[in-house]
C-alpha atoms as a PDB file:
ATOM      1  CA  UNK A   1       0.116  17.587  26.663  1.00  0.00           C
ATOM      2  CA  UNK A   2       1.899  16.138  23.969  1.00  0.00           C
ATOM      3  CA  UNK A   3       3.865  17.609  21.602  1.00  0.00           C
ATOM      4  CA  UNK A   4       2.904  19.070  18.136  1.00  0.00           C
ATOM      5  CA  UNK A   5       5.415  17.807  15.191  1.00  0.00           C
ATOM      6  CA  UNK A   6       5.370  19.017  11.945  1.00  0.00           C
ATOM      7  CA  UNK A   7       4.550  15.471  11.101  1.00  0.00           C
ATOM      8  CA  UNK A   8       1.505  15.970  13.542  1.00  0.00           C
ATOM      9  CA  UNK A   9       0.325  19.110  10.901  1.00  0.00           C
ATOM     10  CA  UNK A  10       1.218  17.237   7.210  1.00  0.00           C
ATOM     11  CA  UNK A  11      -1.441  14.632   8.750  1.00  0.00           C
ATOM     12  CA  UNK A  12      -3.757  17.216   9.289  1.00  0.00           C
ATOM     13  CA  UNK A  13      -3.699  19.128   6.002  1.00  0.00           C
ATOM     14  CA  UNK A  14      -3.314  16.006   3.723  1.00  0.00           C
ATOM     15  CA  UNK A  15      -6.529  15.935   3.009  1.00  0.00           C
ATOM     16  CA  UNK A  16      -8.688  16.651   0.333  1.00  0.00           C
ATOM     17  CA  UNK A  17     -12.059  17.792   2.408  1.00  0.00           C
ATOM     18  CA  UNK A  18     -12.514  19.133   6.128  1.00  0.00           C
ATOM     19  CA  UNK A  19     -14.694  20.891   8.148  1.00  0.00           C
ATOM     20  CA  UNK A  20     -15.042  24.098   9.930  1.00  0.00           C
ATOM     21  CA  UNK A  21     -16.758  24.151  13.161  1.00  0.00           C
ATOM     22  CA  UNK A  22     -17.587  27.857  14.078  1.00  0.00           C
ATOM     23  CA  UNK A  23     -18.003  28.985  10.217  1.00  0.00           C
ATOM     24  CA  UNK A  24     -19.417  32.229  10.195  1.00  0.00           C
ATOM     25  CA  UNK A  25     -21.933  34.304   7.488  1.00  0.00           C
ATOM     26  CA  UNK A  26     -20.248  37.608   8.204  1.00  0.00           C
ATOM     27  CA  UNK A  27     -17.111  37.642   5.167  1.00  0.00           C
ATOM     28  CA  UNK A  28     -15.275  39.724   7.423  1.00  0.00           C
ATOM     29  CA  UNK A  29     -14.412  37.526  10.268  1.00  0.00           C
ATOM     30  CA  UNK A  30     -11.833  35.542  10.905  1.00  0.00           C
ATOM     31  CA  UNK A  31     -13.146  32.128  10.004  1.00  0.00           C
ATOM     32  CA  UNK A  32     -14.794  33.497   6.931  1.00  0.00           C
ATOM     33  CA  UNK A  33     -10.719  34.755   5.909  1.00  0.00           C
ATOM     34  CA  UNK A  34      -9.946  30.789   6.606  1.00  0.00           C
ATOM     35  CA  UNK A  35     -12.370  29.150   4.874  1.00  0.00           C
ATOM     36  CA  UNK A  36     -12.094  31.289   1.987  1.00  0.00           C
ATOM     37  CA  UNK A  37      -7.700  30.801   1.946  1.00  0.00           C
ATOM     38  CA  UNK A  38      -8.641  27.188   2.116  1.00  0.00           C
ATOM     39  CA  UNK A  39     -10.924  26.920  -0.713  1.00  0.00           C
ATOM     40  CA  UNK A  40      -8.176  28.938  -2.573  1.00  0.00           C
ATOM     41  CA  UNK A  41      -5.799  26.250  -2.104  1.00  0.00           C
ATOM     42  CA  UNK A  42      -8.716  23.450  -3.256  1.00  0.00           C
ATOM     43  CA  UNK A  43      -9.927  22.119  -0.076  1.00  0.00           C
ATOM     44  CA  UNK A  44     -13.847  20.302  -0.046  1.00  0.00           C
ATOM     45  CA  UNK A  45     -14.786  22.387   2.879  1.00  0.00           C
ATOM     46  CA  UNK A  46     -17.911  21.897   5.077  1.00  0.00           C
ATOM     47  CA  UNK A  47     -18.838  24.566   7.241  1.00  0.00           C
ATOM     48  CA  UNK A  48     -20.658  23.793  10.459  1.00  0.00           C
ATOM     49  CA  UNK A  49     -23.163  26.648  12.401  1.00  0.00           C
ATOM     50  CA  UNK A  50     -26.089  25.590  14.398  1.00  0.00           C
ATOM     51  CA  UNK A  51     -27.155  28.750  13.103  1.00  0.00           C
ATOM     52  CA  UNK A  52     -27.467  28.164   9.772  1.00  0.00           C
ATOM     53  CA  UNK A  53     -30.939  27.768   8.169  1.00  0.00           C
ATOM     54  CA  UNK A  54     -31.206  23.819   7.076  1.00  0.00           C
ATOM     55  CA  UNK A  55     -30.400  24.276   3.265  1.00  0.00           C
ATOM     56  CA  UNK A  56     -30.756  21.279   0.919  1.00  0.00           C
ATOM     57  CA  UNK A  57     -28.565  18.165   1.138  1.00  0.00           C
ATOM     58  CA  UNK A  58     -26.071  19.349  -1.633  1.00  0.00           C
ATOM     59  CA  UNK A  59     -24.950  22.183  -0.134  1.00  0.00           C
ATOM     60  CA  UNK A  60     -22.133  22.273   2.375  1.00  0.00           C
ATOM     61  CA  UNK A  61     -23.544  23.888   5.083  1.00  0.00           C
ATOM     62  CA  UNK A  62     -24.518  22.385   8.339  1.00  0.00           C
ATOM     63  CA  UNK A  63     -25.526  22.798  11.742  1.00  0.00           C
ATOM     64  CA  UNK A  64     -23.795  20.254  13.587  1.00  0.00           C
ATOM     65  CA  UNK A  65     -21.346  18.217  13.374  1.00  0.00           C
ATOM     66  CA  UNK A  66     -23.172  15.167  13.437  1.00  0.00           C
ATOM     67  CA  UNK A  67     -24.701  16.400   9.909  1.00  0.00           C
ATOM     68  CA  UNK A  68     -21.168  16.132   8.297  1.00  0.00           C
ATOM     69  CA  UNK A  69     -20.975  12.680   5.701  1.00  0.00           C
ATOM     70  CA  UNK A  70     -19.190   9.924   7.428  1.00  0.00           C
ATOM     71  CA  UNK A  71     -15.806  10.203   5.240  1.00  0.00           C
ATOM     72  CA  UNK A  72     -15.485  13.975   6.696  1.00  0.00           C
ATOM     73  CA  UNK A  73     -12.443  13.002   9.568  1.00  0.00           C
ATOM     74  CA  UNK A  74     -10.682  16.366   9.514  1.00  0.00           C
ATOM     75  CA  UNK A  75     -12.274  19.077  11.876  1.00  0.00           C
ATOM     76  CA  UNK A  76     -10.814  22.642  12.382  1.00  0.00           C
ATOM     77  CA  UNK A  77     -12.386  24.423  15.409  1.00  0.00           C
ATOM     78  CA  UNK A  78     -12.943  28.140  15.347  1.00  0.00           C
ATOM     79  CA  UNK A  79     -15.838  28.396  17.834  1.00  0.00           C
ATOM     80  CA  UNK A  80     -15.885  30.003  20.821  1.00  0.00           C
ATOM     81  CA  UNK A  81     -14.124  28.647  23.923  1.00  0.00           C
ATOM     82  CA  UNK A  82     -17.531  28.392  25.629  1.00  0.00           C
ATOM     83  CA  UNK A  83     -18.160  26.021  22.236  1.00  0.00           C
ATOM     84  CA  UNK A  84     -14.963  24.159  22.010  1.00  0.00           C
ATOM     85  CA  UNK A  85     -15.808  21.359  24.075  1.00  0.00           C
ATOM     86  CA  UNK A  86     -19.396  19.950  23.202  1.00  0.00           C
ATOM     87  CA  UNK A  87     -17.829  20.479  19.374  1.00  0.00           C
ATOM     88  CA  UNK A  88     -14.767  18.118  20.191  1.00  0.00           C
ATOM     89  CA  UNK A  89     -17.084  15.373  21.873  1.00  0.00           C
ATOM     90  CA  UNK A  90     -19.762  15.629  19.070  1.00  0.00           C
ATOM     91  CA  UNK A  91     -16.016  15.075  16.658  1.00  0.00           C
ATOM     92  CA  UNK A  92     -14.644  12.325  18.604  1.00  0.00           C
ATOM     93  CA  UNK A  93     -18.280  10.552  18.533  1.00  0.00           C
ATOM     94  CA  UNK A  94     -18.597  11.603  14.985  1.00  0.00           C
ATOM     95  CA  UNK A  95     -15.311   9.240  14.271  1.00  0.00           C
ATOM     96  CA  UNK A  96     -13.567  12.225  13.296  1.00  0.00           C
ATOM     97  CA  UNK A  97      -9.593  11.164  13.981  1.00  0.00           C
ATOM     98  CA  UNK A  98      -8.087  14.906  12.769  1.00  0.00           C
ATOM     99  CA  UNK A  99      -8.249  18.250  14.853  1.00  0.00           C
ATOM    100  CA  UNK A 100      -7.157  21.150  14.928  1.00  0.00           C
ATOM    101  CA  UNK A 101      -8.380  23.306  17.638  1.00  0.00           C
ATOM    102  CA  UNK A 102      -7.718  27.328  16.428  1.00  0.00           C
ATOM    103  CA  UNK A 103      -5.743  29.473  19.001  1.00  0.00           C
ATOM    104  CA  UNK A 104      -8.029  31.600  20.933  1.00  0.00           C
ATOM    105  CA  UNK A 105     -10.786  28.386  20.493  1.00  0.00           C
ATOM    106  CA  UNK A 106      -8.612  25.940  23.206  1.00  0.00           C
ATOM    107  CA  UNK A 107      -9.635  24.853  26.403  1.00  0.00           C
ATOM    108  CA  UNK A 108      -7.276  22.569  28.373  1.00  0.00           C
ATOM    109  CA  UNK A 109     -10.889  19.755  28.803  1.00  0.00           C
ATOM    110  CA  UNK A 110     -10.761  19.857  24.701  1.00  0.00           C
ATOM    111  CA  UNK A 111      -7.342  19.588  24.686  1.00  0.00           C
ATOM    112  CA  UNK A 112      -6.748  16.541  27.015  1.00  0.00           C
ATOM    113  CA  UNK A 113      -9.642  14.618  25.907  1.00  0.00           C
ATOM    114  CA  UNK A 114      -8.854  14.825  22.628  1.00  0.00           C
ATOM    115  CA  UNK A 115      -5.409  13.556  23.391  1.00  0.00           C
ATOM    116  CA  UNK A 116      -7.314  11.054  25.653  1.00  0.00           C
ATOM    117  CA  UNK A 117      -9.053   9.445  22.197  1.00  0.00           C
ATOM    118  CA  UNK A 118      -5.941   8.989  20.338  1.00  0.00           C
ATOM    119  CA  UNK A 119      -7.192  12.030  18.118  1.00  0.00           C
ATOM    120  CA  UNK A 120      -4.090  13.430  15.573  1.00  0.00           C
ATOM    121  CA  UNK A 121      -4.360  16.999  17.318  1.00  0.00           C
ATOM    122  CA  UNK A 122      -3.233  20.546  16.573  1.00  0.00           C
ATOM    123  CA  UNK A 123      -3.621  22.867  19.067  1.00  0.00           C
ATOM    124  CA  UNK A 124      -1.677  26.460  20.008  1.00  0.00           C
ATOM    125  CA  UNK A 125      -0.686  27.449  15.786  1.00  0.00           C
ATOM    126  CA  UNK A 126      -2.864  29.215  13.530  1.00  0.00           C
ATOM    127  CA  UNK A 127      -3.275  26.757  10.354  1.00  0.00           C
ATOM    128  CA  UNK A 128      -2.686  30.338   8.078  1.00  0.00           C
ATOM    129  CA  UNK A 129       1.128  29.443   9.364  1.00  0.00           C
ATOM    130  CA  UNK A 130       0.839  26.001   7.592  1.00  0.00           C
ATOM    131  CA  UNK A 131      -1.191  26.737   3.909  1.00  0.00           C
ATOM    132  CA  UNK A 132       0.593  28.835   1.860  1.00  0.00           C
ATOM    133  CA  UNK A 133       0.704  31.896   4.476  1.00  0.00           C
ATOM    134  CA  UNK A 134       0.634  35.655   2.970  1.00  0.00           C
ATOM    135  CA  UNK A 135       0.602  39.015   4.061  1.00  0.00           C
ATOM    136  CA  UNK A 136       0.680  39.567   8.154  1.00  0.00           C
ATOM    137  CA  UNK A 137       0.685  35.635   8.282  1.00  0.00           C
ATOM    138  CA  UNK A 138       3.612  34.965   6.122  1.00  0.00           C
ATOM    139  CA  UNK A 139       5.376  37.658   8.350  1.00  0.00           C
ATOM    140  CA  UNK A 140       4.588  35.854  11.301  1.00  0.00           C
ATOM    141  CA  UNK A 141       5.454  32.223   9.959  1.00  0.00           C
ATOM    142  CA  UNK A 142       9.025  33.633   9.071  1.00  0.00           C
ATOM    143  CA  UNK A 143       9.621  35.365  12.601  1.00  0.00           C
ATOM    144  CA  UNK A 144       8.995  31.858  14.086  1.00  0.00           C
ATOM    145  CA  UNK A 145      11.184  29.866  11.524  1.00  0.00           C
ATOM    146  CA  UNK A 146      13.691  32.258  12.491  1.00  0.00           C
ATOM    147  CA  UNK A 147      13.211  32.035  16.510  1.00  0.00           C
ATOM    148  CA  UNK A 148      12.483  28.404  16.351  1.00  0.00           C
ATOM    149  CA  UNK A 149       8.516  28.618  17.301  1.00  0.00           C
ATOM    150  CA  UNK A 150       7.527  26.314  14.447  1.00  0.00           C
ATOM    151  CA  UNK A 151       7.116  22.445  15.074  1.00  0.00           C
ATOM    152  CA  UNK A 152       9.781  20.344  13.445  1.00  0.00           C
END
């Protein structure tokens, strides 16, 4: 595997729209809490369930990746590891060239074909340790600035 730099992660978040595979309805879960600290900070966000109900064309809500408009290239995965896979290959067919694959979402398959398609890859941080973090996550950014855990 090759490494993550913090390079690697400015790539990833300069952006000005991305999407979230694994976007949930339910406010209380996790990806719900990172879609909603991303739109904070002004991100175009796209939000990809194959169970959503199709909703018309101006919304942002899809159910596959394949739906997403072709200038979409940044994908952050928060599906299931039973999901992670068929969501990277639809990504890397899509033309999408920026991923970052959640903790708890990684499968070593995702992982190495991604790598394997030249794709600008984040894998094994939580992005809430790269946008702005607060509360709990802010804790946890500093405790890895200070032990050395964060990419450089």
């Amino acid at each position: 595997m090759k490494p993550i730099t913090k390079q690697n992660i400015t790539d990833f978040l300069d952006c000005q729209s991305m999407a979230i595979a694994g976007a949930s309805r339910n406010e209380k879960s996790f990806s719900a809490q990172v879609a909603k600290h991303l739109d904070t900070l002004g991100y175009d966000l796209w939000l990809v369930n194959p169970e959503f109900e199709q909703v018309k064309a101006d919304t942002h809500r899809v159910q596959s990746i394949m739906q997403l408009p072709s200038e979409i290239d940044h994908l952050l995965v928060l599906t299931s590891k039973s999901q992670t896979e068929m969501v990277i290959n639809h990504a890397i067919a899509k033309g999408i060239k920026h991923i970052w694959i959640q903790q708890q979402s990684e499968t070593l398959n995702a992982i190495e074909f991604s790598e394997d398609n030249n794709v600008n890859l984040i894998h094994n941080h939580c992005i809430f340790m790269f946008t702005q973090p607060e509360g709990i996550h802010k804790f946890h950014c500093r405790l890895k600035q200070f032990f050395g855990g964060l990419p450089k």
